[in-house]
Protein backbone atom coordinates (compact mmCIF):
# COMPACT_ATOMS: atom_id res chain seq x y z
CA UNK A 1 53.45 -25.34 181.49
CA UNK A 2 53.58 -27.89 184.06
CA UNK A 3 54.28 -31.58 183.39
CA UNK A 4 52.97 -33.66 185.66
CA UNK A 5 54.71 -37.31 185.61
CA UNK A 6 52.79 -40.50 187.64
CA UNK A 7 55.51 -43.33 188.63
CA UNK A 8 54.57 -46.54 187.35
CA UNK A 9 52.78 -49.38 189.69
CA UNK A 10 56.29 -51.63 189.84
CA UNK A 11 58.10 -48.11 190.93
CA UNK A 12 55.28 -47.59 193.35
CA UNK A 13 54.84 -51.02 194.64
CA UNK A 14 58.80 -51.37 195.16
CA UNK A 15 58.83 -48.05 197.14
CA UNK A 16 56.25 -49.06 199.47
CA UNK A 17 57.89 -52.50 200.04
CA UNK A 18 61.08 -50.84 200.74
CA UNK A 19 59.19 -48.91 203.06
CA UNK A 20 57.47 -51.04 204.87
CA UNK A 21 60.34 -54.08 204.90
CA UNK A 22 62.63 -51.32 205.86
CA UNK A 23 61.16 -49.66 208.75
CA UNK A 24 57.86 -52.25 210.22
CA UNK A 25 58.80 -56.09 209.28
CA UNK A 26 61.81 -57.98 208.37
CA UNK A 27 60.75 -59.69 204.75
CA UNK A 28 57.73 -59.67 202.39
CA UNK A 29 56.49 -62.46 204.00
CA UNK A 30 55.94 -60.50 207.31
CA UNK A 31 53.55 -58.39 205.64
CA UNK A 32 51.32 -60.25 203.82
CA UNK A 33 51.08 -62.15 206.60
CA UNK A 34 50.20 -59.28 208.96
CA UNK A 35 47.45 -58.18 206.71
CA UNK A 36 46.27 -61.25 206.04
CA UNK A 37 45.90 -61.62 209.78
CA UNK A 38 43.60 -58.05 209.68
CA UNK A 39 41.66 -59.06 207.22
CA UNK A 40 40.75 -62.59 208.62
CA UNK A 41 39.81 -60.86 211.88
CA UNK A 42 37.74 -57.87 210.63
CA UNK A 43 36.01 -60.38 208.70
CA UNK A 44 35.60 -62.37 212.28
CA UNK A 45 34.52 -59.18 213.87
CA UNK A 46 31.71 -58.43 211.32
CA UNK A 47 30.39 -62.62 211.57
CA UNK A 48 30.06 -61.79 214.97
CA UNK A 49 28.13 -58.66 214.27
CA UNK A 50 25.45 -59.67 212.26
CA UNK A 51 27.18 -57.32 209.31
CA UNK A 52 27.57 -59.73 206.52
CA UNK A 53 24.84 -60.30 204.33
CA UNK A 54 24.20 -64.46 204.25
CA UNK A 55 25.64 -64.51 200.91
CA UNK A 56 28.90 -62.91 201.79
CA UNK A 57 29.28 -65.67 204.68
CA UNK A 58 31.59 -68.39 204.29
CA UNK A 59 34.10 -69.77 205.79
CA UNK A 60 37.47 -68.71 205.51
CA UNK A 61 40.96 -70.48 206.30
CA UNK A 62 44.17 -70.44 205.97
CA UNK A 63 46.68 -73.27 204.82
């Protein structure tokens, strides 16, 4: 029989921020910031597009 165990989400999550602090960026801050940097300019990208629908478009900003 084969047991099969899944790590919980804290385990997880504190593996991949090891990870990623560890080998990519210097603190957690690095990478949020990173990705938040992605997302704001993928969503840029697709404005520019025409591949939002009009309700999806607003404005977004960071403070």
């Amino acid at each position: 029989m084969l047991k099969k165990t899944i790590p919980s989400l804290k385990n997880r999550r504190s593996k991949v921020e090891d990870y990623l602090i560890g080998t990519y960026y210097s603190n957690l801050s690095d990478v949020i910031r990173d990705r938040l940097r992605k997302i704001v300019a993928e969503y840029k990208r697709k404005m520019r597009l025409g591949l939002l629908q009009p309700s999806t478009k607003r404005k977004i900003t960071l403070q």
